[in-house]
C-alpha atoms as a PDB file:
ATOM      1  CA  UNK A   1     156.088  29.094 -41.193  1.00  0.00           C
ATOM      2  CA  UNK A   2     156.380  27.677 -37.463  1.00  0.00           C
ATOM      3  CA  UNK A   3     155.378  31.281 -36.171  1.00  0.00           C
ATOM      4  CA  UNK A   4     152.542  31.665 -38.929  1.00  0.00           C
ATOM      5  CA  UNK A   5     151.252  28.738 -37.309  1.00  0.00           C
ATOM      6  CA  UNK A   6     151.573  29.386 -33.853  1.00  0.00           C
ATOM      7  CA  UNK A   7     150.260  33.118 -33.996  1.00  0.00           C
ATOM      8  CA  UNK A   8     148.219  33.201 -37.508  1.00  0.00           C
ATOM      9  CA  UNK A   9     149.042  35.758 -39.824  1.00  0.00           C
ATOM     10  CA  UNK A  10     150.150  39.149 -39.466  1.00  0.00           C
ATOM     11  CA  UNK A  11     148.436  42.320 -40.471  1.00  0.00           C
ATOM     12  CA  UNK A  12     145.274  44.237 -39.211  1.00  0.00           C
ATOM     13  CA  UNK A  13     142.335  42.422 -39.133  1.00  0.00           C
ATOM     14  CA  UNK A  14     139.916  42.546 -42.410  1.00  0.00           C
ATOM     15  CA  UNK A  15     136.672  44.606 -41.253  1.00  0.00           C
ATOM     16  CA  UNK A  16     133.343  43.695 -41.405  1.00  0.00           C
ATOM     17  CA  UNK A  17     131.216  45.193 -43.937  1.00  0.00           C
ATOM     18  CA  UNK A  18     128.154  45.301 -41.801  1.00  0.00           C
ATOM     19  CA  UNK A  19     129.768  46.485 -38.155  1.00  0.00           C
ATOM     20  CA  UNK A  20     127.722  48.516 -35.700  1.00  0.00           C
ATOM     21  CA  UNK A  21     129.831  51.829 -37.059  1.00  0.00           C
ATOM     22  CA  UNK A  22     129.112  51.160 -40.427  1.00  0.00           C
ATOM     23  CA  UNK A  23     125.361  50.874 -39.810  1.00  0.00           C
ATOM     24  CA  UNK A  24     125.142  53.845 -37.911  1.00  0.00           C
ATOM     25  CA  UNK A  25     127.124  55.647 -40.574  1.00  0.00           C
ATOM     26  CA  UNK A  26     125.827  54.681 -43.416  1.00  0.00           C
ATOM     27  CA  UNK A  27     121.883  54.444 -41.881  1.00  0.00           C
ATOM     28  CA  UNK A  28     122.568  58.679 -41.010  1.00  0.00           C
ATOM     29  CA  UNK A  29     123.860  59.366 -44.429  1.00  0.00           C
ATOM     30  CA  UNK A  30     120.524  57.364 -45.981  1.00  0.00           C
ATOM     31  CA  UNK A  31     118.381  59.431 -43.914  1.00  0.00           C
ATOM     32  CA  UNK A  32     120.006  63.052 -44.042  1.00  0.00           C
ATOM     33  CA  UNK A  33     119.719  61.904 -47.617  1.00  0.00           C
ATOM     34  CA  UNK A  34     116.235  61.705 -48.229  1.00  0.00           C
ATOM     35  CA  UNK A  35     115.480  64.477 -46.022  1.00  0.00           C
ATOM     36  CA  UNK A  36     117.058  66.626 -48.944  1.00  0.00           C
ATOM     37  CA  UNK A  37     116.267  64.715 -51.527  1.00  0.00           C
ATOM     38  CA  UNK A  38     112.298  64.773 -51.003  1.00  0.00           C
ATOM     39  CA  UNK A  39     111.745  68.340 -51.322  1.00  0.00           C
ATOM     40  CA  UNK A  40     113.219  68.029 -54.823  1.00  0.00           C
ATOM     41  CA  UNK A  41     111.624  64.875 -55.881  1.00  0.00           C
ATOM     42  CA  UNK A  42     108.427  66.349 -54.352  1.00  0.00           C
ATOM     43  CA  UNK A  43     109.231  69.896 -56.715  1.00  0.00           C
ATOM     44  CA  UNK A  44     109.754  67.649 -59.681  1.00  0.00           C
ATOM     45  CA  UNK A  45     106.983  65.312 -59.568  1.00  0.00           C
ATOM     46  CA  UNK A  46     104.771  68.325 -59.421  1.00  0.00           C
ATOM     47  CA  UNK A  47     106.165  70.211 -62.040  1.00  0.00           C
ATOM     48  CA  UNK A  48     105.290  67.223 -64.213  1.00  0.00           C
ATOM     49  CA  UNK A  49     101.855  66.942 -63.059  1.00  0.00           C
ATOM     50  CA  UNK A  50      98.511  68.749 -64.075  1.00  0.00           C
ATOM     51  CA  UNK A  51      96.444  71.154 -61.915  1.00  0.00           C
ATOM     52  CA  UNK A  52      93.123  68.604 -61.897  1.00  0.00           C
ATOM     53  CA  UNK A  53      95.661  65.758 -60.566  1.00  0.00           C
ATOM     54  CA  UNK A  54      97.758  68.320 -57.883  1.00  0.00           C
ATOM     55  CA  UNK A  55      94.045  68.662 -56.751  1.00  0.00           C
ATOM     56  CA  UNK A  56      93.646  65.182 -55.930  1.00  0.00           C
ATOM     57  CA  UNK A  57      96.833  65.808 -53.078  1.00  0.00           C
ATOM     58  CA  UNK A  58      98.496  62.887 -53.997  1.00  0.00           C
ATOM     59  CA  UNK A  59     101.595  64.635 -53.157  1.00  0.00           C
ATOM     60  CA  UNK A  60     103.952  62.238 -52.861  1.00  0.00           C
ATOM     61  CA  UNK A  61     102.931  60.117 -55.942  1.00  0.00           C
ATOM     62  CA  UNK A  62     104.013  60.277 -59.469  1.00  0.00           C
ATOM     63  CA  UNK A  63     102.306  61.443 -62.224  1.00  0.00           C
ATOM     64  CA  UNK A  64      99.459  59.494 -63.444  1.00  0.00           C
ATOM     65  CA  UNK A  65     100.221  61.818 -67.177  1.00  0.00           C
ATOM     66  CA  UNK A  66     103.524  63.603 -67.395  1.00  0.00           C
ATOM     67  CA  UNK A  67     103.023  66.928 -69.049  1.00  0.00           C
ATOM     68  CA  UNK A  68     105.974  69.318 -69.735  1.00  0.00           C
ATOM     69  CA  UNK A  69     103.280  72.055 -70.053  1.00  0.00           C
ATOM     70  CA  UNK A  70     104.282  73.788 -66.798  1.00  0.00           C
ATOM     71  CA  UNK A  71     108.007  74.338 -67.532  1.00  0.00           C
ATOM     72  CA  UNK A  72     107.332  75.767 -71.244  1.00  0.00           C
ATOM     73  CA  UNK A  73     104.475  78.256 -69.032  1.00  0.00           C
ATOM     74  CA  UNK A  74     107.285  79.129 -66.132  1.00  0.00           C
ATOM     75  CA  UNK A  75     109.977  79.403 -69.065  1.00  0.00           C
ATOM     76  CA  UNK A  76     107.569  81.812 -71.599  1.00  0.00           C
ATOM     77  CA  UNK A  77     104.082  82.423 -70.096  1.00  0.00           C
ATOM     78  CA  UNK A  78     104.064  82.610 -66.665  1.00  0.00           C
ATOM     79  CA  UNK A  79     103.120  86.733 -64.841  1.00  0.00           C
ATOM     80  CA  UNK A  80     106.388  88.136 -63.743  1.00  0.00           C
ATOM     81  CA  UNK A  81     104.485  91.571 -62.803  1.00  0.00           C
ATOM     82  CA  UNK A  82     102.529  93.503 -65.366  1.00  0.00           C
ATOM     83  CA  UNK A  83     104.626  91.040 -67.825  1.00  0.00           C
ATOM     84  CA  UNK A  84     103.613  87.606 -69.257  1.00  0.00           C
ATOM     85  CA  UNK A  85     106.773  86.475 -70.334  1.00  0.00           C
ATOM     86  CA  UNK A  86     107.817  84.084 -67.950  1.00  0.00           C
ATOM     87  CA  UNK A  87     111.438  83.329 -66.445  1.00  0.00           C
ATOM     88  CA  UNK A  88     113.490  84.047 -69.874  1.00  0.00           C
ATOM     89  CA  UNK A  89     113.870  87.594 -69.824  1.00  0.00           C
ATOM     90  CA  UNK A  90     114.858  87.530 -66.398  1.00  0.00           C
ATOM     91  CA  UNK A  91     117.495  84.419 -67.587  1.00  0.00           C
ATOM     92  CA  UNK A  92     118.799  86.539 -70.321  1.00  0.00           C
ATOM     93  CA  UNK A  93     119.260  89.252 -67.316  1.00  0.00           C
ATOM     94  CA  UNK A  94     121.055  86.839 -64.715  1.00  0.00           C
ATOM     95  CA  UNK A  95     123.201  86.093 -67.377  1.00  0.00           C
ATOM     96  CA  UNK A  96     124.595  89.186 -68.405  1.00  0.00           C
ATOM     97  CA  UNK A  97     125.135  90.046 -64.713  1.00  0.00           C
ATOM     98  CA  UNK A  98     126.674  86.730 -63.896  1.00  0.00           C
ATOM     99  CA  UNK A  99     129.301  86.233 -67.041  1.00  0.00           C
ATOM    100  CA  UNK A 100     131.151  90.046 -66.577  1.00  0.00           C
ATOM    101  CA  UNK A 101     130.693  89.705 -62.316  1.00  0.00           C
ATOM    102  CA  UNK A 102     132.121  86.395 -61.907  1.00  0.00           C
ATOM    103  CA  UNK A 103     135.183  87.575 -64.741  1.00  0.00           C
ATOM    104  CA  UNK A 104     135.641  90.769 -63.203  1.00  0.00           C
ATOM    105  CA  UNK A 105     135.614  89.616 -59.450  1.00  0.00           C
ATOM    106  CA  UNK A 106     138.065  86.768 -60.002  1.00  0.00           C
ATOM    107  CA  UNK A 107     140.719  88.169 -62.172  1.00  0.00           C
ATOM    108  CA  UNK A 108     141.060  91.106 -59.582  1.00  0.00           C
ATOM    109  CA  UNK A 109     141.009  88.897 -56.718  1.00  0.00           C
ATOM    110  CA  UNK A 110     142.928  86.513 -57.934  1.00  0.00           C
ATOM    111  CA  UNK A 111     145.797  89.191 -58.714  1.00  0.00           C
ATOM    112  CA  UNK A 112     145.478  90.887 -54.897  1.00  0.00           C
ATOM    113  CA  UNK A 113     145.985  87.439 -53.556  1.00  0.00           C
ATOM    114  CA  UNK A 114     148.812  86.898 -55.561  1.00  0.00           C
ATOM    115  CA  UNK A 115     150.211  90.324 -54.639  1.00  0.00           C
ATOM    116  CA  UNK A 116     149.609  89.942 -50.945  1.00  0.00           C
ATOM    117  CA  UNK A 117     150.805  86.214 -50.655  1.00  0.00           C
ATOM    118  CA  UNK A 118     154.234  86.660 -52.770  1.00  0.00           C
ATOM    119  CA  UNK A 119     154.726  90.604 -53.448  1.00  0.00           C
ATOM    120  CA  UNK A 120     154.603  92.132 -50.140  1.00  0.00           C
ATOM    121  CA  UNK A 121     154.447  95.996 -50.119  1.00  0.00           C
ATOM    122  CA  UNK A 122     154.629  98.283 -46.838  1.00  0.00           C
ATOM    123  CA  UNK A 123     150.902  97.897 -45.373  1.00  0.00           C
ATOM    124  CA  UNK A 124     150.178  94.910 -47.378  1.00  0.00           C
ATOM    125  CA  UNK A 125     148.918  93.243 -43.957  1.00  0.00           C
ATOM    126  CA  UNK A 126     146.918  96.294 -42.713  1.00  0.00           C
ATOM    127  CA  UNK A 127     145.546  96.114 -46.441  1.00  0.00           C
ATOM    128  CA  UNK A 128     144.666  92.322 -46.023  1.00  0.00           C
ATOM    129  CA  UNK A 129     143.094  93.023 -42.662  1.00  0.00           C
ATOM    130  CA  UNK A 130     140.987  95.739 -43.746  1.00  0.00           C
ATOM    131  CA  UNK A 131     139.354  93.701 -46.366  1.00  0.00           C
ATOM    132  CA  UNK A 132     138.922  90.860 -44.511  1.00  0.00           C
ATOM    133  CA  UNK A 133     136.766  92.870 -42.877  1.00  0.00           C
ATOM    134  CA  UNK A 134     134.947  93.705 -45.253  1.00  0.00           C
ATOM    135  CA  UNK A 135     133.599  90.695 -46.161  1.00  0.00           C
ATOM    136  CA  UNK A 136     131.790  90.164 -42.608  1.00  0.00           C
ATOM    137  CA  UNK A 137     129.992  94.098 -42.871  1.00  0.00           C
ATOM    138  CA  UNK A 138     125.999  93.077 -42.838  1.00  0.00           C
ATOM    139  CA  UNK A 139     125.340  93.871 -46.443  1.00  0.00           C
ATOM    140  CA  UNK A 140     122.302  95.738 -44.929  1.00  0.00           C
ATOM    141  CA  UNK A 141     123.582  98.342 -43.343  1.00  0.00           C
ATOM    142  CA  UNK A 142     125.503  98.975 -47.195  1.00  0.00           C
ATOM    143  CA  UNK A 143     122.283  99.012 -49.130  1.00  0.00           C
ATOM    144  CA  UNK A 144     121.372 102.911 -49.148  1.00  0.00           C
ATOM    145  CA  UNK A 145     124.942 103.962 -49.441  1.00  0.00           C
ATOM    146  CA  UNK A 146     125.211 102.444 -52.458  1.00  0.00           C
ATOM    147  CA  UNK A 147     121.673 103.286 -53.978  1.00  0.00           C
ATOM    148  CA  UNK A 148     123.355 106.777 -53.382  1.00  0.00           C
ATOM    149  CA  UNK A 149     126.566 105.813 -55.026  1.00  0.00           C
ATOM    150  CA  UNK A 150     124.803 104.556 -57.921  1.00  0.00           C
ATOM    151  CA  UNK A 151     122.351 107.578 -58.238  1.00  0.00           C
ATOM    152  CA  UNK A 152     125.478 109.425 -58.323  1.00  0.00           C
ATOM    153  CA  UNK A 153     127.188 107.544 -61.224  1.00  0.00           C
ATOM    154  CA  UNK A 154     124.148 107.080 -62.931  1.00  0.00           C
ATOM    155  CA  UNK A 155     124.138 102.932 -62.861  1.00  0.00           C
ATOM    156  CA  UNK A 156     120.942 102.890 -60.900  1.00  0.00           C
ATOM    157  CA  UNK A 157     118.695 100.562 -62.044  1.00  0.00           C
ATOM    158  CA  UNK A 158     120.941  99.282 -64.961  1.00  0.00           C
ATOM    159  CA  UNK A 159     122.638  95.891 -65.150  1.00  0.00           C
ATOM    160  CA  UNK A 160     126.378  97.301 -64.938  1.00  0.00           C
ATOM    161  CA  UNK A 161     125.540  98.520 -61.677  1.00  0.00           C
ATOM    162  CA  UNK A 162     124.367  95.732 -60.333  1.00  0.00           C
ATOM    163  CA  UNK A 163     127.830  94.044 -61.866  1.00  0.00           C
ATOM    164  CA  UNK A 164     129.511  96.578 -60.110  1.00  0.00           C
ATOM    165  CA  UNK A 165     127.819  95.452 -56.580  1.00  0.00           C
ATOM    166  CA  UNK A 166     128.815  91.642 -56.577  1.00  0.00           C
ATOM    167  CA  UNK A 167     132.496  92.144 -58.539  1.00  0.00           C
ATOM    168  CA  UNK A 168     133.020  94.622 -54.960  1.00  0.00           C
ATOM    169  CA  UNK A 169     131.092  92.613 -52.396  1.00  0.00           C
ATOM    170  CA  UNK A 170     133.080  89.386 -54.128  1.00  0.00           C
ATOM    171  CA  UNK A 171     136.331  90.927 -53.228  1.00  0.00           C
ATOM    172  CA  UNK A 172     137.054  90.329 -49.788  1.00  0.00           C
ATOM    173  CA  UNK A 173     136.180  86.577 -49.543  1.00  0.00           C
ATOM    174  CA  UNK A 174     137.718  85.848 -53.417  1.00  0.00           C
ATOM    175  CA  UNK A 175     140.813  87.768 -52.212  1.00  0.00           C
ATOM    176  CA  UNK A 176     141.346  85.827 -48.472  1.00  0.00           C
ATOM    177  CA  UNK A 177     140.885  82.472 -51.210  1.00  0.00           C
ATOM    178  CA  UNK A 178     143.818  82.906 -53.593  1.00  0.00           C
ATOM    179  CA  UNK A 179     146.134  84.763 -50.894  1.00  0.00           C
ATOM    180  CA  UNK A 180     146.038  81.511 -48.502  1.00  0.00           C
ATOM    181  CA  UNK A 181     146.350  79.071 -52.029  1.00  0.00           C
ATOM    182  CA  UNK A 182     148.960  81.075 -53.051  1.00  0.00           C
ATOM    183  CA  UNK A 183     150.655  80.902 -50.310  1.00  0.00           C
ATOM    184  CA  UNK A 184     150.728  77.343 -49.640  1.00  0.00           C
ATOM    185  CA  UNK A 185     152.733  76.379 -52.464  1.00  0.00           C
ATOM    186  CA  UNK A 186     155.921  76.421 -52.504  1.00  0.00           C
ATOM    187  CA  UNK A 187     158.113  79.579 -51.755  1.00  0.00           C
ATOM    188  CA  UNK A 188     161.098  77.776 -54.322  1.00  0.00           C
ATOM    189  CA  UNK A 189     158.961  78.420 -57.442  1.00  0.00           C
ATOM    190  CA  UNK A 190     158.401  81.974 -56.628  1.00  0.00           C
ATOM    191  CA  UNK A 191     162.381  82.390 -55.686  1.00  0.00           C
ATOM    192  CA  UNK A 192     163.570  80.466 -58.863  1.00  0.00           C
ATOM    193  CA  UNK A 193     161.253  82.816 -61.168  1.00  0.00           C
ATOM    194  CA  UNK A 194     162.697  85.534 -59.752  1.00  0.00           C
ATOM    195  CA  UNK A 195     166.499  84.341 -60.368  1.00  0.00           C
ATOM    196  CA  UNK A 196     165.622  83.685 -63.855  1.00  0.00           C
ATOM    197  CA  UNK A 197     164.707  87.952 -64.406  1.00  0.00           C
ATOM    198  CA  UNK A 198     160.583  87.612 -64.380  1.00  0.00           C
ATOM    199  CA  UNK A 199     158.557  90.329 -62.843  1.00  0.00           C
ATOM    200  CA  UNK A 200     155.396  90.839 -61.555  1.00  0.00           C
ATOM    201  CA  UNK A 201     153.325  89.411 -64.632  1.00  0.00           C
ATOM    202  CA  UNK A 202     155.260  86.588 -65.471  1.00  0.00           C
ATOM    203  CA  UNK A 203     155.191  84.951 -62.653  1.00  0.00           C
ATOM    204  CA  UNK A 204     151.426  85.208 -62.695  1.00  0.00           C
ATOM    205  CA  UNK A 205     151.062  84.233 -65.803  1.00  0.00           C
ATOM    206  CA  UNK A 206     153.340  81.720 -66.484  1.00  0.00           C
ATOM    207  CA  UNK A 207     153.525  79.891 -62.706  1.00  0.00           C
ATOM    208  CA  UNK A 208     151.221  80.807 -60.931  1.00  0.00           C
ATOM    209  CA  UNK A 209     147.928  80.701 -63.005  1.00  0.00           C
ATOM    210  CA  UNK A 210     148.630  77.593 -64.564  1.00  0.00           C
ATOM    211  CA  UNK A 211     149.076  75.873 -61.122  1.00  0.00           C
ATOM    212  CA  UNK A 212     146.010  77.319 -59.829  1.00  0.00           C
ATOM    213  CA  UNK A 213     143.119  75.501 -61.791  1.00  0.00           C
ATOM    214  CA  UNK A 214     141.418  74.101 -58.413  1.00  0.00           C
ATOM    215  CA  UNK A 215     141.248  77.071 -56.424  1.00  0.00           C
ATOM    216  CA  UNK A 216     139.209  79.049 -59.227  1.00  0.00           C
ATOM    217  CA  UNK A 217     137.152  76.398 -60.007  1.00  0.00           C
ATOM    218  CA  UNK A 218     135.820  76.906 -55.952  1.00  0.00           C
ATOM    219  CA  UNK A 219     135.676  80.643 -57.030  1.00  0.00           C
ATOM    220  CA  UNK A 220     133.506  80.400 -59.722  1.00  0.00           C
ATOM    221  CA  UNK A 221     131.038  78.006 -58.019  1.00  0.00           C
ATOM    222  CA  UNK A 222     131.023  80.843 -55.104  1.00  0.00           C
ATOM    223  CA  UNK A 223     130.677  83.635 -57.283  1.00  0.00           C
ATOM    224  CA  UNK A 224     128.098  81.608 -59.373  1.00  0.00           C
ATOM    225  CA  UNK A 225     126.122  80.478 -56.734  1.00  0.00           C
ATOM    226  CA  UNK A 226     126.628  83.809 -54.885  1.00  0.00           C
ATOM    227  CA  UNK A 227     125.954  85.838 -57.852  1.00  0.00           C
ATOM    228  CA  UNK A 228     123.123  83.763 -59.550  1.00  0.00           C
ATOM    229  CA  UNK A 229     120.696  83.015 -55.961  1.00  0.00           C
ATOM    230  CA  UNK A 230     121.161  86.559 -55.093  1.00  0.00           C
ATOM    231  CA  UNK A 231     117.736  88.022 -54.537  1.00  0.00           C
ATOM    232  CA  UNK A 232     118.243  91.318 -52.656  1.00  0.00           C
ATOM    233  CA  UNK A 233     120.624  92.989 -54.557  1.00  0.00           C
ATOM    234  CA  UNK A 234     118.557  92.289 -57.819  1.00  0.00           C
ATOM    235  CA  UNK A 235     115.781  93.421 -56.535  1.00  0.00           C
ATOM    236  CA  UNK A 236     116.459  96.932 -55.253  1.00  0.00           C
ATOM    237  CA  UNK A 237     119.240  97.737 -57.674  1.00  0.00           C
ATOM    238  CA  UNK A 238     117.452  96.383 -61.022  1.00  0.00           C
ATOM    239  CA  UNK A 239     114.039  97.898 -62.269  1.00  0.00           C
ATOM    240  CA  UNK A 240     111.177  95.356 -63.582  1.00  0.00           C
ATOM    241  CA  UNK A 241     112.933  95.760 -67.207  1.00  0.00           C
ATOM    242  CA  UNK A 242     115.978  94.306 -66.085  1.00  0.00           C
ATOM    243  CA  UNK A 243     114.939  92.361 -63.170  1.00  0.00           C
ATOM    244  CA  UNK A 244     117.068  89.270 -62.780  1.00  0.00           C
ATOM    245  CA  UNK A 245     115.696  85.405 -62.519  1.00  0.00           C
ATOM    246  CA  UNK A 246     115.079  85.426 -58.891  1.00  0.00           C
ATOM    247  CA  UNK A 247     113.702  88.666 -58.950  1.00  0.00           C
ATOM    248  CA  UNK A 248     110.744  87.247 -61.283  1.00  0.00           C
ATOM    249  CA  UNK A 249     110.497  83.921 -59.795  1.00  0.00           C
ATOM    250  CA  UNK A 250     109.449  85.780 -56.718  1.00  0.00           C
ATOM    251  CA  UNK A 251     106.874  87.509 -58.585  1.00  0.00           C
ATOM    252  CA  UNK A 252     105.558  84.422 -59.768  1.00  0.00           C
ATOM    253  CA  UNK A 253     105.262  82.340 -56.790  1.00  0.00           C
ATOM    254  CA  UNK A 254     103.900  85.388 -54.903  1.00  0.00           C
ATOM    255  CA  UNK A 255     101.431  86.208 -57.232  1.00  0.00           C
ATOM    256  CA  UNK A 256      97.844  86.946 -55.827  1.00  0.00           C
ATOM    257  CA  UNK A 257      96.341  87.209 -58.974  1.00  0.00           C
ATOM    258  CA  UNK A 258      93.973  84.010 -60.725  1.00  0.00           C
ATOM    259  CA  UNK A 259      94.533  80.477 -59.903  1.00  0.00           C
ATOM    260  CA  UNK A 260      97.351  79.656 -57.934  1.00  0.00           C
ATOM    261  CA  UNK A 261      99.617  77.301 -60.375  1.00  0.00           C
ATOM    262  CA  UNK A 262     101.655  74.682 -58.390  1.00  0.00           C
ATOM    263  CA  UNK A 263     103.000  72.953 -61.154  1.00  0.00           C
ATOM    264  CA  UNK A 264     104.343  76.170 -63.045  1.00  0.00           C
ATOM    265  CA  UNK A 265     105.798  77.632 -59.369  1.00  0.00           C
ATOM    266  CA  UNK A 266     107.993  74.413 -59.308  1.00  0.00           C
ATOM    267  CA  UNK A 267     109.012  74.303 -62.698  1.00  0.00           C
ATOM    268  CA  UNK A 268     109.979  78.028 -62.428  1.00  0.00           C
ATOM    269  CA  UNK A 269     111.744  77.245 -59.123  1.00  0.00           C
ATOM    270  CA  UNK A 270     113.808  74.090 -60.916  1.00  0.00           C
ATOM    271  CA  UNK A 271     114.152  76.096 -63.966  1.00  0.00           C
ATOM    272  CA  UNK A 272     116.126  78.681 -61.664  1.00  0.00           C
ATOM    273  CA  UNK A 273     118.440  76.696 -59.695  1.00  0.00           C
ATOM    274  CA  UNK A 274     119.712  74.654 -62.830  1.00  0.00           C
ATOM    275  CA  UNK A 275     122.527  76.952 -63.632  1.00  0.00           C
ATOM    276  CA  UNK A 276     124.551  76.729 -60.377  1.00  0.00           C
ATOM    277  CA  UNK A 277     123.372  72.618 -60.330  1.00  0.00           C
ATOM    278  CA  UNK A 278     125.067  72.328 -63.587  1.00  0.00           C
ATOM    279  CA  UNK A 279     128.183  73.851 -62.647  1.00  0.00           C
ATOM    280  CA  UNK A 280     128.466  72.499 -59.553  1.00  0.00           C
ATOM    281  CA  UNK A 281     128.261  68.759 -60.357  1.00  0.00           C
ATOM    282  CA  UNK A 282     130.368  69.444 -63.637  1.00  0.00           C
ATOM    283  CA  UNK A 283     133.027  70.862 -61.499  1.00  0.00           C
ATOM    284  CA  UNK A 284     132.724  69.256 -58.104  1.00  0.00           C
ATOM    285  CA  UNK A 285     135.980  66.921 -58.012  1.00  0.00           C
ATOM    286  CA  UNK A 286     138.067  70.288 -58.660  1.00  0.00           C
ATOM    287  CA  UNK A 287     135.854  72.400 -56.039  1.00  0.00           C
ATOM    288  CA  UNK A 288     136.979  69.425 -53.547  1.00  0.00           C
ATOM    289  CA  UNK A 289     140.317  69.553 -54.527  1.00  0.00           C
ATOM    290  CA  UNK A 290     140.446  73.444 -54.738  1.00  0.00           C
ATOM    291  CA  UNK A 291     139.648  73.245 -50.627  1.00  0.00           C
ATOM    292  CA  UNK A 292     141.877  70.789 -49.848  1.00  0.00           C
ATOM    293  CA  UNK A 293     144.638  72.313 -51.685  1.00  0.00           C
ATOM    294  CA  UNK A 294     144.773  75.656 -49.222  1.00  0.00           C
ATOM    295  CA  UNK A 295     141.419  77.527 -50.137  1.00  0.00           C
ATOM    296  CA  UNK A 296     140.813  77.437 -46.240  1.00  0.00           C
ATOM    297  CA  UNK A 297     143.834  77.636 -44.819  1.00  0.00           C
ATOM    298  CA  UNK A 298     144.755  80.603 -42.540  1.00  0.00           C
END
């Protein structure tokens, strides 16, 4: 009690809620912030908005009438080309390239990281290396081998083909993931599975997969994102019948035809980003923990 007195209490002193470094902190978080955030309230606002009230350039204010008439136009009306269908068919497309690339790309690079982090062969690390390189090739200088390659197999032009391109070009990157999270845990689990007689398979299967929840929840946002935003590959390695979303939403924005429709260009350009927004912020607190867990770590 005497020393209490003489020297006050112990312990690191409480800090102030409104310090110089928590201004500056929190005053650059505000305003990085709204510099992303006013684009989109900007794209929404407009969406919601007639063409006799976007003429008035109030661009910044919100609709006088809200009218949901340009996102059921982007979704089902809108000129994608020579069609008047809107975004849908080209949803219905993105999806049926997204669903078997994403399953396809992670299962097999999921099983080559497991291979390479706990089943090391003879030229497992010139395999690794190799691969790794792969993934920083300019996907330009690519493009006309594989319209050959495709030609050849006759996948030009159809969806499986362009499935085939982002399950490949998903590889290296989706590989170098699981190999690091695999090998950051620990080397007993691995050791004990193999005194207790499992192989190959059951290890996978029965330790490893289980434990690995975080790390293919950052794959799938990758390969989503990746997969679903991808404009170049759709549009030379797709025809207009099976043009994906982006594909068409470029067609519609671009469009030199008639009146040019703000309102319908942003609720076609919402309407096309929602997919990897949803997953994202369902899945965001096991994407965080996915990194932190080894998904970086060389």
């Amino acid at each position: 009690m005497a020393d209490t007195a003489l020297h006050g209490p112990k312990g690191p002193k409480p800090k102030k809620m409104l310090s110089r470094g928590n201004i500056m902190l929190y005053g650059t978080l505000i305003v990085v912030s709204m510099y992303y955030l006013l684009p989109l309230y900007v794209m929404v606002v407009t969406s919601l908005k007639g063409m006799p009230e976007i003429r008035m350039g109030n661009v910044f204010g919100p609709p006088m009438e809200i009218t949901f008439e340009p996102w059921v136009k982007a979704w089902s009306g809108a000129c994608t080309g020579i069609n008047c269908d809107g975004l849908s068919r080209g949803f219905w497309n993105s999806v049926q390239i997204l669903i078997p690339s994403v399953l396809l790309s992670i299962t097999i690079a999921s099983v080559n990281g497991y291979a390479l982090a706990n089943w090391r062969f003879k030229g497992s690390e010139v395999f690794f290396t190799i691969l790794i390189i792969g993934a920083f090739i300019p996907y330009q200088t690519m493009l006309y081998p594989i319209v050959i390659m495709l030609r050849e197999i006759g996948l030009m032009g159809d969806l499986w083909g362009l499935v085939l391109v982002h399950t490949v070009f998903g590889m290296p990157i989706l590989t170098l993931l699981f190999r690091n999270y695999f090998t950051a845990m620990p080397e007993e689990l691995f050791k004990a599975a193999r005194v207790d007689g499992a192989g190959f398979w059951g290890i996978y299967f029965q330790i490893m997969l289980p434990m690995a929840l975080p790390i293919f929840v950052v794959a799938i946002i990758l390969q989503v994102t990746g997969i679903w935003n991808d404009f170049l590959f759709g549009v030379i390695y797709t025809k207009p019948a099976t043009y994906p979303m982006t594909v068409q939403l470029n067609n519609i924005v671009n469009s030199v035809q008639g009146v040019k429709e703000y309102n319908v260009n942003m609720a076609a350009t919402l309407l096309t980003g929602l997919v990897p927004l949803v997953i994202y912020f369902a899945s965001g607190k096991l994407f965080v923990r996915g990194i932190a867990a080894g998904a970086v770590k060389g």
